[in-house]
C-alpha atoms as a PDB file:
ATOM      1  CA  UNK A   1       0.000   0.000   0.000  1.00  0.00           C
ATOM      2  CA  UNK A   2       3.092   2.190   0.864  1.00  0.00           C
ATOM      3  CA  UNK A   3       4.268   2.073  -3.025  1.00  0.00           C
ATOM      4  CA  UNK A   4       1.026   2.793  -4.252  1.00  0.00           C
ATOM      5  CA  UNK A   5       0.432   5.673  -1.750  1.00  0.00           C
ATOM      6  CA  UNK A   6       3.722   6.891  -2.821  1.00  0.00           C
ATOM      7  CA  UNK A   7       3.625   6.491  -6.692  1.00  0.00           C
ATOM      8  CA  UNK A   8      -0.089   8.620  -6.549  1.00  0.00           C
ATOM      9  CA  UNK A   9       1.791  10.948  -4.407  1.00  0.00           C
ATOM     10  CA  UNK A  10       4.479  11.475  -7.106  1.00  0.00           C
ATOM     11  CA  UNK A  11       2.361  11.889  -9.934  1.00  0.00           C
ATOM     12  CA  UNK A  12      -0.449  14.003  -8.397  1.00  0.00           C
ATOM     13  CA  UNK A  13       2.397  16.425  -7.514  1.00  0.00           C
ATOM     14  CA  UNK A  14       3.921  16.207 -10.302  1.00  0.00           C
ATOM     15  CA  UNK A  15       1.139  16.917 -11.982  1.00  0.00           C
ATOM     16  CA  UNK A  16      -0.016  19.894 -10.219  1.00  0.00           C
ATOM     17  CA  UNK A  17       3.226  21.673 -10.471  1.00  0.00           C
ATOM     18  CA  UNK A  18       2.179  21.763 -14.207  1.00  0.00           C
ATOM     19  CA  UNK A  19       0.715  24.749 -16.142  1.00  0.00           C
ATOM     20  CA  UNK A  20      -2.258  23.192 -17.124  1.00  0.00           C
ATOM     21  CA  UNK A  21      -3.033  22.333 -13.670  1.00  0.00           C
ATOM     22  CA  UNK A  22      -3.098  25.934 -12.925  1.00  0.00           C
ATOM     23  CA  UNK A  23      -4.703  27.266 -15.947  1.00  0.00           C
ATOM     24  CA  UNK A  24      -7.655  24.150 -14.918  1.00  0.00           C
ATOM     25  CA  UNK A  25      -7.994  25.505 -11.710  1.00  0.00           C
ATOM     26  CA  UNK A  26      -8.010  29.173 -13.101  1.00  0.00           C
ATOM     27  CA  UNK A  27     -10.920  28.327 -15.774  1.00  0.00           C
ATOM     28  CA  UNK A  28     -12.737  26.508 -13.086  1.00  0.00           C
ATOM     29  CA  UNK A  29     -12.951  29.308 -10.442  1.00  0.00           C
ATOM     30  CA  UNK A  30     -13.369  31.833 -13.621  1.00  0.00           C
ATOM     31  CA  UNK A  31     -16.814  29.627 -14.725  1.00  0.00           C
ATOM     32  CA  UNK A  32     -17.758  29.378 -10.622  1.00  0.00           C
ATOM     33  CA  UNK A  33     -17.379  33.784 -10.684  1.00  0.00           C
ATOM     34  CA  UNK A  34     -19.337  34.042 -14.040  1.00  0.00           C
ATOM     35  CA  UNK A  35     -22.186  31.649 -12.947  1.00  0.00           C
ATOM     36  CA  UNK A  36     -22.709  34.060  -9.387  1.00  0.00           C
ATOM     37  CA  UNK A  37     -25.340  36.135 -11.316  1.00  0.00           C
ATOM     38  CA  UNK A  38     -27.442  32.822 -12.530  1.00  0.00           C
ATOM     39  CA  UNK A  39     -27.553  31.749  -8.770  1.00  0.00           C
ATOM     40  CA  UNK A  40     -27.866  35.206  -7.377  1.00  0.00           C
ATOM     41  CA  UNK A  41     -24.804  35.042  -5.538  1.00  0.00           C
ATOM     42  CA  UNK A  42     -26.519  32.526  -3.430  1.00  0.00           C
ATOM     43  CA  UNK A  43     -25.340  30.573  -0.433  1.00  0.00           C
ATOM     44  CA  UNK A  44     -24.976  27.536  -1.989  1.00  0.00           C
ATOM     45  CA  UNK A  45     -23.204  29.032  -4.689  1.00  0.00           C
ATOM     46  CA  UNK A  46     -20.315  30.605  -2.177  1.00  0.00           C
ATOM     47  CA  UNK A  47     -20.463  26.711  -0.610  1.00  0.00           C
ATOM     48  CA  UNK A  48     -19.556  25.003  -4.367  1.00  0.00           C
ATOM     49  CA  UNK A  49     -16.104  26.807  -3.977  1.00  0.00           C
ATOM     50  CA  UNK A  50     -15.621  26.873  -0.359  1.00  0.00           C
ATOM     51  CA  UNK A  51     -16.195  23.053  -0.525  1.00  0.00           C
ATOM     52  CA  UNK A  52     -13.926  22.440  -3.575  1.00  0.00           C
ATOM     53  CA  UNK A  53     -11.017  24.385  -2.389  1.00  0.00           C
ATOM     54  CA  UNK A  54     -10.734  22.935   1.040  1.00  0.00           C
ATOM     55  CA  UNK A  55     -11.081  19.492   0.002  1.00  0.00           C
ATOM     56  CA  UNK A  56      -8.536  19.850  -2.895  1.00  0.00           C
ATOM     57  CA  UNK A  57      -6.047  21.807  -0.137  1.00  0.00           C
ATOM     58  CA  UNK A  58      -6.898  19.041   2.472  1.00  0.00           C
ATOM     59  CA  UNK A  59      -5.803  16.023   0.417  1.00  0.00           C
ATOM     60  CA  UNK A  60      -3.209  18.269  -1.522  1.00  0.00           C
ATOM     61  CA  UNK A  61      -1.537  18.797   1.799  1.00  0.00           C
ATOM     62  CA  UNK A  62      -0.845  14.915   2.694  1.00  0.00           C
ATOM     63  CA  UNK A  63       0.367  14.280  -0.964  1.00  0.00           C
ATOM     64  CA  UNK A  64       2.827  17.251  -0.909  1.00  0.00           C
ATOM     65  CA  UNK A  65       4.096  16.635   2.227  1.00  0.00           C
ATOM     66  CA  UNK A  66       4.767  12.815   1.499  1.00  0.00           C
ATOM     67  CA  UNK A  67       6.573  13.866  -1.780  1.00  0.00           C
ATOM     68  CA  UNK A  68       8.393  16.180   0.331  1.00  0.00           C
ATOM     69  CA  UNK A  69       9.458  13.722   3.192  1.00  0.00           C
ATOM     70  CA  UNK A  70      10.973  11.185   0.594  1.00  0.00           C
ATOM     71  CA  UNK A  71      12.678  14.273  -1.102  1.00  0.00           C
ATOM     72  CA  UNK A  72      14.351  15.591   2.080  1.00  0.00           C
ATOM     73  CA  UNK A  73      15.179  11.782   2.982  1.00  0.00           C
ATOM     74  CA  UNK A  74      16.675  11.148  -0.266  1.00  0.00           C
ATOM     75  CA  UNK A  75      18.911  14.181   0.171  1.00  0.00           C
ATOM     76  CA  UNK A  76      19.959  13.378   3.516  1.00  0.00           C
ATOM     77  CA  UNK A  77      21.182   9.836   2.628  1.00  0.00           C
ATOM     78  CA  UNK A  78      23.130  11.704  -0.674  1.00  0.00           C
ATOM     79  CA  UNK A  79      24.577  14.389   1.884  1.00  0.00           C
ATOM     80  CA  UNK A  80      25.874  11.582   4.688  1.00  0.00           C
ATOM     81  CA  UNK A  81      27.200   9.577   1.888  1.00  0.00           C
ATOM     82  CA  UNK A  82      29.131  12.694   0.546  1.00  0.00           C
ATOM     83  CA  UNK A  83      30.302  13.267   3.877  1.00  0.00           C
ATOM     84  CA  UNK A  84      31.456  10.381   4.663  1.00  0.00           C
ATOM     85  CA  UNK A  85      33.411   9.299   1.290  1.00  0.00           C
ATOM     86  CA  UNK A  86      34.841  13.084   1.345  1.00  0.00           C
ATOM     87  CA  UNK A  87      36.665  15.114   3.508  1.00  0.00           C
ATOM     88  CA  UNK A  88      33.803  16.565   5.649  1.00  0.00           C
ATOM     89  CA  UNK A  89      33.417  16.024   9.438  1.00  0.00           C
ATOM     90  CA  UNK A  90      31.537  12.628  10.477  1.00  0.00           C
ATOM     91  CA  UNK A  91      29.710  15.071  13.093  1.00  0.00           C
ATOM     92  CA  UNK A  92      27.283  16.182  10.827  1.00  0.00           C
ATOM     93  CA  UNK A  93      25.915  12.628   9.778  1.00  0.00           C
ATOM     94  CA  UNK A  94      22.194  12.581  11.374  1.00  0.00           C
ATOM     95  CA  UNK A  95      22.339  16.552  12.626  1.00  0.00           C
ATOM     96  CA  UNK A  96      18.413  16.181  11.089  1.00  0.00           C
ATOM     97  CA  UNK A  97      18.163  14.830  13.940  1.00  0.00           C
ATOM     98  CA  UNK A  98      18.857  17.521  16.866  1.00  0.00           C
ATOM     99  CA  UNK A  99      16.931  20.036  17.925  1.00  0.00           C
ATOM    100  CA  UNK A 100      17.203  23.514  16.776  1.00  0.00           C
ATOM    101  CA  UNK A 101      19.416  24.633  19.374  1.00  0.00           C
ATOM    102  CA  UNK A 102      21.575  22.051  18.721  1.00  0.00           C
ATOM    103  CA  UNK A 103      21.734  22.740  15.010  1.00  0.00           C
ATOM    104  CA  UNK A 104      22.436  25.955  16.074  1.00  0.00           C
ATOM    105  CA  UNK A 105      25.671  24.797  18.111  1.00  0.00           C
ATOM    106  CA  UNK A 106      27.000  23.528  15.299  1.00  0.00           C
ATOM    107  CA  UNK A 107      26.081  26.208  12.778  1.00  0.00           C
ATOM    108  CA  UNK A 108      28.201  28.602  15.352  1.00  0.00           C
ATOM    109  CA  UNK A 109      30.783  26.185  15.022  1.00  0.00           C
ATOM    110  CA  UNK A 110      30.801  26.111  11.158  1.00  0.00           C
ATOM    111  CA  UNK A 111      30.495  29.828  11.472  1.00  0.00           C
ATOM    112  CA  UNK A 112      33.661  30.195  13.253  1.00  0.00           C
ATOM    113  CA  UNK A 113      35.907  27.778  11.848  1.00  0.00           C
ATOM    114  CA  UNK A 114      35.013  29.891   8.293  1.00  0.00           C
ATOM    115  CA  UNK A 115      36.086  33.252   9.910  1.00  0.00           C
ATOM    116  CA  UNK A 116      39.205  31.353  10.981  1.00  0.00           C
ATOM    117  CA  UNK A 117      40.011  30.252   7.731  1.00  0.00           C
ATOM    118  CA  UNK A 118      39.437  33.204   6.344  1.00  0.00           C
ATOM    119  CA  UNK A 119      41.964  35.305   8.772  1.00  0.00           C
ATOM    120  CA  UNK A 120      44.608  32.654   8.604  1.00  0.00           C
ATOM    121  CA  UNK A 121      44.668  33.399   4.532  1.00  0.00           C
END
């Protein structure tokens, strides 16, 4: 179920991140604002769009942020491995990890060994 999850996740993303996508959405909510008039501007009318748009963002949200979890794994794992075949500190395997303030620590430290390069040349 995970690879299917994942494969719909990848292609409705994909797919949204098109132009047509957008230009669909566009005519849709352009025919919703020229049909007010023939419903009056009507309740229901307001409730077609308020409906649509927070299920699309509802199930939008879970896709994106699946497609965006695999992403950020899948650079992690490149970024350890280029650590660790290269000449980069060890440390900073799993730093995803911390919390911010630990991040932070070692941002400082990054921060400062640059300045120390930097006067030493």
């Amino acid at each position: 179920m995970e690879k299917t999850f994942n494969r719909l996740a990848g292609a409705v993303a994909r797919a949204t991140g098109r132009p047509w996508a957008f230009a669909l959405c566009l005519t849709a909510v352009l025919i919703w604002a020229a049909a007010g008039p023939m419903f009056h501007y009507s309740e229901t009318w307001q409730l077609v769009i308020n409906t649509g748009t927070t299920i699309i963002t509802f199930l939008m949200v879970f896709l994106i942020q699946n497609t965006q979890n695999r992403d950020g794994a899948a650079i992690q794992a490149k970024l350890d491995e280029l650590i660790r075949s290269g000449r980069g500190k060890n440390d900073f395997i799993g730093i995803e990890h911390l919390t911010e303030a630990e991040v932070e620590q070692f941002r400082s430290l990054c921060a400062q060994a640059k300045i120390g390069k930097t006067m030493a040349t």
